[in-house]
PDB file of N, CA and C in Angstrom:
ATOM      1  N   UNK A   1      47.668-149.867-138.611  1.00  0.00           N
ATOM      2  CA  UNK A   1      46.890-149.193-139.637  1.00  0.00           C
ATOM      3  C   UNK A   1      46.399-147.855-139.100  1.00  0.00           C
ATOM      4  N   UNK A   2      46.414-146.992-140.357  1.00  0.00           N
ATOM      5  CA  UNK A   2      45.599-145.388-139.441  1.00  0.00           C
ATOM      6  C   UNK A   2      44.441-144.986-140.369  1.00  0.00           C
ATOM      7  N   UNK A   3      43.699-144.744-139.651  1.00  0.00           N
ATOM      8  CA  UNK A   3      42.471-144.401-139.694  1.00  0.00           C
ATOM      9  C   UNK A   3      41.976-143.247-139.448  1.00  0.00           C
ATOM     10  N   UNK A   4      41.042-142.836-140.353  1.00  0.00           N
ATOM     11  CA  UNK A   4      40.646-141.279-139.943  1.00  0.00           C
ATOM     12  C   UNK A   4      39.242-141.757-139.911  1.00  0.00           C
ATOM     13  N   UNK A   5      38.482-140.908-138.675  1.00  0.00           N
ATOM     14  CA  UNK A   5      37.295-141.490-138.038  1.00  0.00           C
ATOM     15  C   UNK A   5      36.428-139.739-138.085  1.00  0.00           C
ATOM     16  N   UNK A   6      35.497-139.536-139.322  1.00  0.00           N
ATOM     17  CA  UNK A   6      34.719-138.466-139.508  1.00  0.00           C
ATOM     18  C   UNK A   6      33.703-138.209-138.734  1.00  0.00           C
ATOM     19  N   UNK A   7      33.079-137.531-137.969  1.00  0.00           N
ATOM     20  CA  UNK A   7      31.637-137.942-137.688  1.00  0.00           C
ATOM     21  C   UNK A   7      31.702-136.657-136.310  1.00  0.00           C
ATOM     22  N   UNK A   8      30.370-136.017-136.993  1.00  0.00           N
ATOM     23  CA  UNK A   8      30.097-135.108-135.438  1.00  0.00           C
ATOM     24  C   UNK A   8      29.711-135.151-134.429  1.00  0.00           C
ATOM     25  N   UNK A   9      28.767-136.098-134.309  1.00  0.00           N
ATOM     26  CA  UNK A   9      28.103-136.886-132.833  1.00  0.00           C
ATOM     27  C   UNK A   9      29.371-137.009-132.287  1.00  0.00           C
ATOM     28  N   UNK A  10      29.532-136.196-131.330  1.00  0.00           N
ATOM     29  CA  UNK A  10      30.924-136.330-130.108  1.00  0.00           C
ATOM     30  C   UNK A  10      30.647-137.866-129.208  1.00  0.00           C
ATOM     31  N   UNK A  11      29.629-138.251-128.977  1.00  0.00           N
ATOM     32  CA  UNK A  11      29.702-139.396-128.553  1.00  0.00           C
ATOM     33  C   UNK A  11      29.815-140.765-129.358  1.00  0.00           C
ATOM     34  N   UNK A  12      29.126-140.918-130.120  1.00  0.00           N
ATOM     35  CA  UNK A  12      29.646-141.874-130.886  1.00  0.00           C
ATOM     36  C   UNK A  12      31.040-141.992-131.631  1.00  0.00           C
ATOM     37  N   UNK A  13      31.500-140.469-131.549  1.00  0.00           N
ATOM     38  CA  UNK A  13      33.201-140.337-132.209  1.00  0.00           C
ATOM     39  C   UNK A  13      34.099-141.015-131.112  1.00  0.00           C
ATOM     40  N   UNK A  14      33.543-140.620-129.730  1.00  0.00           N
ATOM     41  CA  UNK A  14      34.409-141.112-129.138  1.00  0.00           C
ATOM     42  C   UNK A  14      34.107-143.093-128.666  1.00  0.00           C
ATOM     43  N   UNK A  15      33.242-143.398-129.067  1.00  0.00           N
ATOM     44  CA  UNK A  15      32.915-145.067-128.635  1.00  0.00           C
ATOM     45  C   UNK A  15      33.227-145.227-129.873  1.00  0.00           C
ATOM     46  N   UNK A  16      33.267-144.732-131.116  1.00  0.00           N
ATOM     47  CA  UNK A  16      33.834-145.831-131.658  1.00  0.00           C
ATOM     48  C   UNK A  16      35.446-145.998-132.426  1.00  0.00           C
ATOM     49  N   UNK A  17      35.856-144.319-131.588  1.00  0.00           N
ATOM     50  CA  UNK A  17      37.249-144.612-131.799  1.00  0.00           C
ATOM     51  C   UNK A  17      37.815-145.631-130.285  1.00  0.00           C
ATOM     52  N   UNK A  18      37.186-145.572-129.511  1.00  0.00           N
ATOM     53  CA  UNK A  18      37.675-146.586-128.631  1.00  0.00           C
ATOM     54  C   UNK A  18      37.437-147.947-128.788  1.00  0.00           C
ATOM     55  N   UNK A  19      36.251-148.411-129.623  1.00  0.00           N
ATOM     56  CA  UNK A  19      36.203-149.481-130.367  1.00  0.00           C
ATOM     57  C   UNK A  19      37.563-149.971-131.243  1.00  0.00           C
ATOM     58  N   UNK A  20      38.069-149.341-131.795  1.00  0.00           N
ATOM     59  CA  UNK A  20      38.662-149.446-132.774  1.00  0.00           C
ATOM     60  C   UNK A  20      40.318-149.813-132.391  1.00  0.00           C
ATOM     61  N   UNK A  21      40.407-148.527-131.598  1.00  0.00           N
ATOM     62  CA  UNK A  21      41.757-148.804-130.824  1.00  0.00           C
ATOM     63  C   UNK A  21      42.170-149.840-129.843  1.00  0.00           C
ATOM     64  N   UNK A  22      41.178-150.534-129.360  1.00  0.00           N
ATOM     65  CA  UNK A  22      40.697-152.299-128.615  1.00  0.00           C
ATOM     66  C   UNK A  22      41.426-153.032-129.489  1.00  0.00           C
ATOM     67  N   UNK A  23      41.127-152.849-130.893  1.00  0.00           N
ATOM     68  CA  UNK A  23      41.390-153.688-132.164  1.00  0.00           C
ATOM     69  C   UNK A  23      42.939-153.278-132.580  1.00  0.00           C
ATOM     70  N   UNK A  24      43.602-152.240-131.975  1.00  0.00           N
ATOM     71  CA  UNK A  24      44.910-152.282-132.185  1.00  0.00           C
ATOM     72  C   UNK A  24      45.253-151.404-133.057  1.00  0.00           C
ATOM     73  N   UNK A  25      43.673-150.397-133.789  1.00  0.00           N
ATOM     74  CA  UNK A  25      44.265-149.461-134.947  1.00  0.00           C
ATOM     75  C   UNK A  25      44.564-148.056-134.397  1.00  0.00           C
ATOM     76  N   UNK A  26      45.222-147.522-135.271  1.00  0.00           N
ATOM     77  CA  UNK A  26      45.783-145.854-134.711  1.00  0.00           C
ATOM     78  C   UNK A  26      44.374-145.348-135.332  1.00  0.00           C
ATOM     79  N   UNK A  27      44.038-144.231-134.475  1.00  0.00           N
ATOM     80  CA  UNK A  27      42.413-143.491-134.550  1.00  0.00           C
ATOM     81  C   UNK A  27      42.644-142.272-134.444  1.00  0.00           C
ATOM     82  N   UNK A  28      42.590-141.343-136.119  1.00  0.00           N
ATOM     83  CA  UNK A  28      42.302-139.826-135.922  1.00  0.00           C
ATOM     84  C   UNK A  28      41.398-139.377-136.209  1.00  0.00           C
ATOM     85  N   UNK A  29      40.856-138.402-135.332  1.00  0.00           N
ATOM     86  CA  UNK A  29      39.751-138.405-135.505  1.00  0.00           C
ATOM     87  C   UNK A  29      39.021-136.910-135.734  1.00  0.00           C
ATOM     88  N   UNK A  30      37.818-136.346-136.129  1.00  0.00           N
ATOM     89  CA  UNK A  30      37.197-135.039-137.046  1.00  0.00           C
ATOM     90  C   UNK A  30      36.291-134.722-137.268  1.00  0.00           C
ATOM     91  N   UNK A  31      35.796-133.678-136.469  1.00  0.00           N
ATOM     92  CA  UNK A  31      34.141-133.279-136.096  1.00  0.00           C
ATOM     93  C   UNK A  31      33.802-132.967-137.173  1.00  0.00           C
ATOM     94  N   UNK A  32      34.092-132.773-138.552  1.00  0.00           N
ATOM     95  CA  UNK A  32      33.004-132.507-139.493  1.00  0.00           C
ATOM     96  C   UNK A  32      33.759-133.032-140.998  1.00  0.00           C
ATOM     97  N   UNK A  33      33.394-132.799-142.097  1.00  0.00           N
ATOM     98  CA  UNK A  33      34.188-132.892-143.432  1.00  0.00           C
ATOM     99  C   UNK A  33      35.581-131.428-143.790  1.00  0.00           C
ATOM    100  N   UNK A  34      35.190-130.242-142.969  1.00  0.00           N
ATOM    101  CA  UNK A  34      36.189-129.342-142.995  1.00  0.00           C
ATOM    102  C   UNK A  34      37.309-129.922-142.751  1.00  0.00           C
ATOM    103  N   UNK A  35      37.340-130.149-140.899  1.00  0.00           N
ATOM    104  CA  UNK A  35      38.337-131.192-140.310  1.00  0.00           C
ATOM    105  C   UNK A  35      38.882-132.124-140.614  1.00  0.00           C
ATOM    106  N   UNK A  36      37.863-133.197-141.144  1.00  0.00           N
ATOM    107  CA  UNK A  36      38.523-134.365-142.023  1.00  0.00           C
ATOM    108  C   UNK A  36      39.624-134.362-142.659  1.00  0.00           C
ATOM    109  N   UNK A  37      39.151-133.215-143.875  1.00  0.00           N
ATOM    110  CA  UNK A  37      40.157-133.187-145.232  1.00  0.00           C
ATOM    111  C   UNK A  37      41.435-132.724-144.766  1.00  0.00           C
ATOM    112  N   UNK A  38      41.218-131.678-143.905  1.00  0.00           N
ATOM    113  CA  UNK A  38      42.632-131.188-143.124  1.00  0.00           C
ATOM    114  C   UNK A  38      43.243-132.129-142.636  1.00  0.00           C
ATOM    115  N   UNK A  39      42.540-133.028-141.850  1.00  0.00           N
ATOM    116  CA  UNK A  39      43.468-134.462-140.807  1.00  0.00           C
ATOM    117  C   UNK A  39      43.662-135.491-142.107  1.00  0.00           C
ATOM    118  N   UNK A  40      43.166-135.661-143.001  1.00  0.00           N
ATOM    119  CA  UNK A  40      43.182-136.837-144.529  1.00  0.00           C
ATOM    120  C   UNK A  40      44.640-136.006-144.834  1.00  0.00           C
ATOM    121  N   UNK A  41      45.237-134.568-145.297  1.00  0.00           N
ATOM    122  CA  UNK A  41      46.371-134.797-145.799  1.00  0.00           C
ATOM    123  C   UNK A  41      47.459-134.348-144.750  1.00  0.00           C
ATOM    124  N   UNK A  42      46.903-134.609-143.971  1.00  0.00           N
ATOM    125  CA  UNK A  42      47.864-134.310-142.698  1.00  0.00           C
ATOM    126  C   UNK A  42      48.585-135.705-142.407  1.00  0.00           C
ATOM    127  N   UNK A  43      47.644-136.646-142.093  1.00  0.00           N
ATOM    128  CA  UNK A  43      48.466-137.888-141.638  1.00  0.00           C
ATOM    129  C   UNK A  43      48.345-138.761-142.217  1.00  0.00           C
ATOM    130  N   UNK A  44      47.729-138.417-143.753  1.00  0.00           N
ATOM    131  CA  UNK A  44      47.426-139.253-145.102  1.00  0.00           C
ATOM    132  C   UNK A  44      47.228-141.182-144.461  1.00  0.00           C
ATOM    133  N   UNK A  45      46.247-141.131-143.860  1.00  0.00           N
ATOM    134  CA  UNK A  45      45.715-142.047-143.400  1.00  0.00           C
ATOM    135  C   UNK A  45      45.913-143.813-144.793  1.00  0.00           C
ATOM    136  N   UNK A  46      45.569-144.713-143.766  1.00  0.00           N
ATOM    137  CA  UNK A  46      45.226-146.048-144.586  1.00  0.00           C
ATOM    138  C   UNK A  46      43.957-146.068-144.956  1.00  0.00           C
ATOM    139  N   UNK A  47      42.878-145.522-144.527  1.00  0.00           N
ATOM    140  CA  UNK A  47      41.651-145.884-144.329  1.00  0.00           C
ATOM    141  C   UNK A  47      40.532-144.631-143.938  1.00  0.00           C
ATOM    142  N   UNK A  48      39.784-144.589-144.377  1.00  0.00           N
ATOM    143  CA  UNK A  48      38.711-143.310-143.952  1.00  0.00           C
ATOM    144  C   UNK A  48      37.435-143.961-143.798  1.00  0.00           C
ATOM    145  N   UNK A  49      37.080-143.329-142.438  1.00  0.00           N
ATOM    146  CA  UNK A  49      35.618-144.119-141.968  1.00  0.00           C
ATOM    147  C   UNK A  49      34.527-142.811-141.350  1.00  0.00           C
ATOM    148  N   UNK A  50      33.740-142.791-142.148  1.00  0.00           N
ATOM    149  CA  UNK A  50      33.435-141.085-142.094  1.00  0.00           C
ATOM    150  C   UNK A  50      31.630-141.377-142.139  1.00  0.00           C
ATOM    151  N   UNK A  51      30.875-139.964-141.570  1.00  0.00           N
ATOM    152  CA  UNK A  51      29.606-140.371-141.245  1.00  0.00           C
ATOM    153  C   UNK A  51      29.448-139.098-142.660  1.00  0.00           C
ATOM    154  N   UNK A  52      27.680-139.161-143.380  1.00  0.00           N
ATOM    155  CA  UNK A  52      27.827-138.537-144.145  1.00  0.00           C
ATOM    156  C   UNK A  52      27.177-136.956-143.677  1.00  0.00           C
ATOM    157  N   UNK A  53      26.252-137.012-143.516  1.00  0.00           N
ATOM    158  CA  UNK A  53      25.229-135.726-142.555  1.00  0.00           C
ATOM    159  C   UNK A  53      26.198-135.110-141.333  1.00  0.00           C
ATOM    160  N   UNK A  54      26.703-134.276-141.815  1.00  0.00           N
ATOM    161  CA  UNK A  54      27.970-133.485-140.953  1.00  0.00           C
ATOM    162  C   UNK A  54      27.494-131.205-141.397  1.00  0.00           C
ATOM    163  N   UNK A  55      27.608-131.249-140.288  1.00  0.00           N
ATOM    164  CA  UNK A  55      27.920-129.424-140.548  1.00  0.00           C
ATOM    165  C   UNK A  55      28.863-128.695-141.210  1.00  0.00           C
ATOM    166  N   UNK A  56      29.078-128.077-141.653  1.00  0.00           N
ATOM    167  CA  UNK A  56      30.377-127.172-142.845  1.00  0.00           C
ATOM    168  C   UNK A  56      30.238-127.404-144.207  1.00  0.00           C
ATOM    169  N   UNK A  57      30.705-128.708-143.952  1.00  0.00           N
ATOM    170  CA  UNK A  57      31.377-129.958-145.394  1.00  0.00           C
ATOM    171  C   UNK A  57      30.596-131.344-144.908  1.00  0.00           C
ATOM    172  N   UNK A  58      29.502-131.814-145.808  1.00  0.00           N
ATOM    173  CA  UNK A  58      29.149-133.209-145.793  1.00  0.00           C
ATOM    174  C   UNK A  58      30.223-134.067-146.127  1.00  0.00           C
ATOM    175  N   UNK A  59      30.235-135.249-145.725  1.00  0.00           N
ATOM    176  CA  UNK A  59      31.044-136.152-146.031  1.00  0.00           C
ATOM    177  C   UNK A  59      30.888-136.779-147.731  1.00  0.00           C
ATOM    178  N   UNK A  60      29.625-136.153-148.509  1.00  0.00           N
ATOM    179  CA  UNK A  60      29.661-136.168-149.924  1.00  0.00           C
ATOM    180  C   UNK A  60      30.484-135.405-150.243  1.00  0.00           C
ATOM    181  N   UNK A  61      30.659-133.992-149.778  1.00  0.00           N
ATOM    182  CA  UNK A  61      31.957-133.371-150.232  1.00  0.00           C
ATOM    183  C   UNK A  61      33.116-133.799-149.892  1.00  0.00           C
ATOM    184  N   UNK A  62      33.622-133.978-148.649  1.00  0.00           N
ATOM    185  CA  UNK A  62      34.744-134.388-148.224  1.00  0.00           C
ATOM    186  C   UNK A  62      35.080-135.246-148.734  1.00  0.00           C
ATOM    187  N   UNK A  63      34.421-137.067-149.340  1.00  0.00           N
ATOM    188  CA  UNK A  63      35.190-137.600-150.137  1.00  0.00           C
ATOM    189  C   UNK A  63      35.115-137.484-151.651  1.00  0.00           C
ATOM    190  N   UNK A  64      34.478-136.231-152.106  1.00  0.00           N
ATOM    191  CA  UNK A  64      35.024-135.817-153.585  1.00  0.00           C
ATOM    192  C   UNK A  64      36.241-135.212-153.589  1.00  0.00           C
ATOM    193  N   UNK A  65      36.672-134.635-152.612  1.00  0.00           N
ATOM    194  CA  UNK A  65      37.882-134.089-152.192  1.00  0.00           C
ATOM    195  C   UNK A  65      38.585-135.141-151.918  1.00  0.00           C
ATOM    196  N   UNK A  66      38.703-135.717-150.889  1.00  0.00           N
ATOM    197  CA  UNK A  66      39.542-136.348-150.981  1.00  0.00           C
ATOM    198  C   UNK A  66      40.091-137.750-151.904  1.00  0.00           C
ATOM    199  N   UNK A  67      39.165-138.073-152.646  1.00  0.00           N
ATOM    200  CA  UNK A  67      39.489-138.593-154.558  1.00  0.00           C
ATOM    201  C   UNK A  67      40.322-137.759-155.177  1.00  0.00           C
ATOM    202  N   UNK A  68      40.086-136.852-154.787  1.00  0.00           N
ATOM    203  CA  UNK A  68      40.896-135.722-155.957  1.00  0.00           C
ATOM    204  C   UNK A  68      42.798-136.334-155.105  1.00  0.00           C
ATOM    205  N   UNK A  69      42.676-135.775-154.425  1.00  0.00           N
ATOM    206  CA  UNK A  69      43.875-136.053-153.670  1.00  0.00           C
ATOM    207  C   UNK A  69      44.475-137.971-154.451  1.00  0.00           C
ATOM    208  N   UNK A  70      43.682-138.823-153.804  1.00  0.00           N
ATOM    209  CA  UNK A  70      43.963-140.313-153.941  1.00  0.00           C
ATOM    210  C   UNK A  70      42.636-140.830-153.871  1.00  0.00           C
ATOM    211  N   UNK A  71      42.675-141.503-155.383  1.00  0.00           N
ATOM    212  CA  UNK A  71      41.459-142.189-156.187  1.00  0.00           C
ATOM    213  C   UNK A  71      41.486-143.862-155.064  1.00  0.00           C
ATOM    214  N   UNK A  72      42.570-144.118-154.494  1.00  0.00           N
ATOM    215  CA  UNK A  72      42.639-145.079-154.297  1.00  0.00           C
ATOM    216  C   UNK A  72      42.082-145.771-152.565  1.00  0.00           C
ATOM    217  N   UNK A  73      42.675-144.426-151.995  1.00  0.00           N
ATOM    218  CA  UNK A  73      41.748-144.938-150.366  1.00  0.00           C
ATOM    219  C   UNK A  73      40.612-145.648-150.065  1.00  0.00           C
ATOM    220  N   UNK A  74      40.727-146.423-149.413  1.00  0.00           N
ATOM    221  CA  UNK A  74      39.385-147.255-149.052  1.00  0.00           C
ATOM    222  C   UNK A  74      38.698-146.317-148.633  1.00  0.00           C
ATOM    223  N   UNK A  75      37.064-146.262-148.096  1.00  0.00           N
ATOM    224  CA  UNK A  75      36.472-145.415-147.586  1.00  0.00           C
ATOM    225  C   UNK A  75      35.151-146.486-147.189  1.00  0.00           C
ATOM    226  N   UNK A  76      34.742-146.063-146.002  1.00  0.00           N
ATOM    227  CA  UNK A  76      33.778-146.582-145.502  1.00  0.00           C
ATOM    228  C   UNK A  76      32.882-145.844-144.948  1.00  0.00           C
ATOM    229  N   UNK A  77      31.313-145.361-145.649  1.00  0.00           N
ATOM    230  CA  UNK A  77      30.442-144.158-144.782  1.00  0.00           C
ATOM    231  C   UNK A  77      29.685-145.275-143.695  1.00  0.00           C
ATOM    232  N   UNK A  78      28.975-144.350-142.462  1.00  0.00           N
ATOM    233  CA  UNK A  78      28.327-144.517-141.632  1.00  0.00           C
ATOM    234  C   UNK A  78      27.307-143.595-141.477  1.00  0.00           C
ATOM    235  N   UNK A  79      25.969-144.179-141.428  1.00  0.00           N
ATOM    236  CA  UNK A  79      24.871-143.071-141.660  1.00  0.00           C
ATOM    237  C   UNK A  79      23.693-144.192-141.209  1.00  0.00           C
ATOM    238  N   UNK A  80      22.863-142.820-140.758  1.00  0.00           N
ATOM    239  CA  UNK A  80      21.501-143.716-140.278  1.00  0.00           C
ATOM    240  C   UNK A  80      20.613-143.761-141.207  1.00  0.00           C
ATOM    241  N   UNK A  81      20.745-142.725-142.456  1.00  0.00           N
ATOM    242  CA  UNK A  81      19.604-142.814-143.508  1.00  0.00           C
ATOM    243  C   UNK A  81      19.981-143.965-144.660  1.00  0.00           C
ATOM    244  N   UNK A  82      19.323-144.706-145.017  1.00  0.00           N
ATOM    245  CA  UNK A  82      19.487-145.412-146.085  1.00  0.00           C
ATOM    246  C   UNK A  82      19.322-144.682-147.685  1.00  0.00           C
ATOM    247  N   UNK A  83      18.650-143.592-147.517  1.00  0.00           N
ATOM    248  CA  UNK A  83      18.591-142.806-149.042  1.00  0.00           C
ATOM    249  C   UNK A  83      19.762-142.356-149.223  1.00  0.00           C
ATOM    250  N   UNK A  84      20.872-141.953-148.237  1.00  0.00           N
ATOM    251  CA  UNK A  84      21.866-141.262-148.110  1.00  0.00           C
ATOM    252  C   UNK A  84      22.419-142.639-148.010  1.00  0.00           C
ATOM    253  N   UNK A  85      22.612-142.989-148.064  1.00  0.00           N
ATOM    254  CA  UNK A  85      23.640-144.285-148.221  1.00  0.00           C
ATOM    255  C   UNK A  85      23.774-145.028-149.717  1.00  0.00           C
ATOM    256  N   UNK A  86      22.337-144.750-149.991  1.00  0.00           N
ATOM    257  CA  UNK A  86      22.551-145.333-151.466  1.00  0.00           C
ATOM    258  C   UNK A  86      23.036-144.530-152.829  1.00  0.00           C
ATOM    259  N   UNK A  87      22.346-143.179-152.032  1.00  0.00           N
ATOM    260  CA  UNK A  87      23.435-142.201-153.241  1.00  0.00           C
ATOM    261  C   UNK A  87      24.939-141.876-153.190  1.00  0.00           C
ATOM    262  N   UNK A  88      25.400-142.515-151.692  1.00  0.00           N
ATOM    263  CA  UNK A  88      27.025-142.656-151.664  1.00  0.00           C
ATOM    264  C   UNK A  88      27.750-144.008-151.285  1.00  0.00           C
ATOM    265  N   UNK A  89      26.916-145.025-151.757  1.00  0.00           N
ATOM    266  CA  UNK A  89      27.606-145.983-151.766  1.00  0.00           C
ATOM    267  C   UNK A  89      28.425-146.888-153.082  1.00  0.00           C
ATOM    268  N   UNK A  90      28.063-145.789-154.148  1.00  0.00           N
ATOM    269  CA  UNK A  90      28.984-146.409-155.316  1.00  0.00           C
ATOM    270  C   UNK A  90      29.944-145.250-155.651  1.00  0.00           C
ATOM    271  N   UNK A  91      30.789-144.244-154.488  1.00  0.00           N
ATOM    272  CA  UNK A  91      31.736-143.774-154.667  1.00  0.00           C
ATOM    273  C   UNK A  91      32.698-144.462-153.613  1.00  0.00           C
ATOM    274  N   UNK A  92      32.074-145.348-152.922  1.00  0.00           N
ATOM    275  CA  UNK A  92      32.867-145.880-151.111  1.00  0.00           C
ATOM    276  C   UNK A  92      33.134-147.015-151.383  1.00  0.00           C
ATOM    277  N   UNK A  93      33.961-148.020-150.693  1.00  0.00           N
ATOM    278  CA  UNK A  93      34.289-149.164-150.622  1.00  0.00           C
ATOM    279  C   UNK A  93      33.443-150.234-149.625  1.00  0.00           C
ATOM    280  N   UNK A  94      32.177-149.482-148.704  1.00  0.00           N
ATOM    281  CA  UNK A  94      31.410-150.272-148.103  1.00  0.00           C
ATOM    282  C   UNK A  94      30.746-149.071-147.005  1.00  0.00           C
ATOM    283  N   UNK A  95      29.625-149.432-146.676  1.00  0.00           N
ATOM    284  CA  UNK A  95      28.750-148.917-146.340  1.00  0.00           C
ATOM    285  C   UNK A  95      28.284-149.428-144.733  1.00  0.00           C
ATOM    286  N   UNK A  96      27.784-148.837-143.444  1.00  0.00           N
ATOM    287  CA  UNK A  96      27.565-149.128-142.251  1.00  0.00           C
ATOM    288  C   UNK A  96      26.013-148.526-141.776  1.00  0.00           C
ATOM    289  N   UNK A  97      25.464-148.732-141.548  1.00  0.00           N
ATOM    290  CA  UNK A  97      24.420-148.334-141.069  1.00  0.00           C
ATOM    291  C   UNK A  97      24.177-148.194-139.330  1.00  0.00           C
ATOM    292  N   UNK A  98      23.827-147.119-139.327  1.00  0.00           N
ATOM    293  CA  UNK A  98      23.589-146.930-137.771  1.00  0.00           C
ATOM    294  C   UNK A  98      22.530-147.231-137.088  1.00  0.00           C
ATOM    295  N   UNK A  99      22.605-147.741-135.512  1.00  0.00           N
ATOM    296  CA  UNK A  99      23.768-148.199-134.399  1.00  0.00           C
ATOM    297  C   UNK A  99      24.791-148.594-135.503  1.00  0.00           C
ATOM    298  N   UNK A 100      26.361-148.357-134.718  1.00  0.00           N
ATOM    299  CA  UNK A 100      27.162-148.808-135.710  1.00  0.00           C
ATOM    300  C   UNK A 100      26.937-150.555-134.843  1.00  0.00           C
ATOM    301  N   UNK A 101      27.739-151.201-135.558  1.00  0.00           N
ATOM    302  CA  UNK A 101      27.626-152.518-134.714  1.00  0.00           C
ATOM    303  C   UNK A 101      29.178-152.573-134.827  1.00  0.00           C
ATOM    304  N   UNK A 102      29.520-153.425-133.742  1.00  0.00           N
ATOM    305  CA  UNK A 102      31.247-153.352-133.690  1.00  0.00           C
ATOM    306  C   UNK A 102      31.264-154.350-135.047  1.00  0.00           C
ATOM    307  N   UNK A 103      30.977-155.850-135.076  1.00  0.00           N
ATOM    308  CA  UNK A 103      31.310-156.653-135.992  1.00  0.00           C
ATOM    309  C   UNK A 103      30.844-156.437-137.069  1.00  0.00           C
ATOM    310  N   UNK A 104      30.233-155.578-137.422  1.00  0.00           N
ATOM    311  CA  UNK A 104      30.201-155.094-139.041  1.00  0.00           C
ATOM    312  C   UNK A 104      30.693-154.465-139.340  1.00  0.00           C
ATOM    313  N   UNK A 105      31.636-153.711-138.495  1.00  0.00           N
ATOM    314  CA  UNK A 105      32.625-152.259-138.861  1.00  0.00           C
ATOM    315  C   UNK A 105      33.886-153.087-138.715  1.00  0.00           C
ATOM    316  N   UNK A 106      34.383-153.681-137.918  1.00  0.00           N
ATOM    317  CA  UNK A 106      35.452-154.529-138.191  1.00  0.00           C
ATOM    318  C   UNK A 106      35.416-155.198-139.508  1.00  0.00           C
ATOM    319  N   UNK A 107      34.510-156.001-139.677  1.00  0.00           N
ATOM    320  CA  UNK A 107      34.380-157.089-140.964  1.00  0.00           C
ATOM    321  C   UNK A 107      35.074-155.908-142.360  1.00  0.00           C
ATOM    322  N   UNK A 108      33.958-155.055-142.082  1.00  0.00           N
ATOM    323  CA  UNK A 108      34.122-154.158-143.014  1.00  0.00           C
ATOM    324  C   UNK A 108      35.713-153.582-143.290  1.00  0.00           C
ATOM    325  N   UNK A 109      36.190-152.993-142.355  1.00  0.00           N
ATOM    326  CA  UNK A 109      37.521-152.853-142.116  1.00  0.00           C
ATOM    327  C   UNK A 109      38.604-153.995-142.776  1.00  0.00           C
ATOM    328  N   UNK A 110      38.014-154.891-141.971  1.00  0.00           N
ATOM    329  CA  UNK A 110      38.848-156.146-142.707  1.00  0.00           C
ATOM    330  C   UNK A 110      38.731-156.856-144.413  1.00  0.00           C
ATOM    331  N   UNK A 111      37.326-155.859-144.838  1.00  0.00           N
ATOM    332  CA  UNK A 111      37.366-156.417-146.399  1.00  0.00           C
ATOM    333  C   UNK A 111      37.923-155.280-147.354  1.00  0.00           C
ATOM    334  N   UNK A 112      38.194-154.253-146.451  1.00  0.00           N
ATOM    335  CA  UNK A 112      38.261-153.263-147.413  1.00  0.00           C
ATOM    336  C   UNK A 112      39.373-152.345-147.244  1.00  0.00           C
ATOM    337  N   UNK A 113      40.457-153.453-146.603  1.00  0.00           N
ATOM    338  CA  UNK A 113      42.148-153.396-145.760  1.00  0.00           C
ATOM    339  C   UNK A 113      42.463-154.088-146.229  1.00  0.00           C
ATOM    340  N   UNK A 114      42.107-155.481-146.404  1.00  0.00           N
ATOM    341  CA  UNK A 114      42.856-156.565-146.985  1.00  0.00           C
ATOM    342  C   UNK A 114      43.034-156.440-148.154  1.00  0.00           C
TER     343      UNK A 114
END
């Protein structure tokens, strides 16, 4: 499966694309929503797992954009605010709250892959 992994915190981009790749998935990955959308029709991913509070392009923009493209991608935000989670969690397929936790981002992965 490929995955595009949004999020500017350089450290957490990189723990939890190494999380992920443990689990056997291909991990691309994109310091902001600019980057994203560029790497989304670049390697037109299975899956988008994106943080929302980003520099350039929020990840509210980036996945209105990338709807436009395909209504159909799963999408999963990651964010530490809960106000921001609730105003983008009925455009996403599931929602993460930060610390990420590995087994809720898997689970998640796995409900919203299958």
């Amino acid at each position: 499966m490929n995955i595009l992994y949004v999020e500017d915190e350089k450290f957490t981009r990189m723990l939890v694309k190494k999380l992920l790749e443990k689990e056997d998935l291909n991990v691309h990955e994109a310091a902001n929503g600019v980057l994203g959308l560029k790497k989304f029709l670049e390697v037109k991913p299975d899956l988008v797992i994106t943080d929302l509070a980003m520099p350039e392009m929020d990840g509210f923009e980036m996945i209105s954009k990338i709807r436009e493209h395909n209504s159909e991608i799963p999408i999963i935000i990651t964010t530490a605010y809960r106000e921001e989670a609730e105003r983008g969690c009925g455009m996403v397929n599931a929602c993460i709250f930060k610390p990420i936790i590995k087994e809720d981002l898997i689970n998640a992965i796995g409900k919203v892959s299958g």
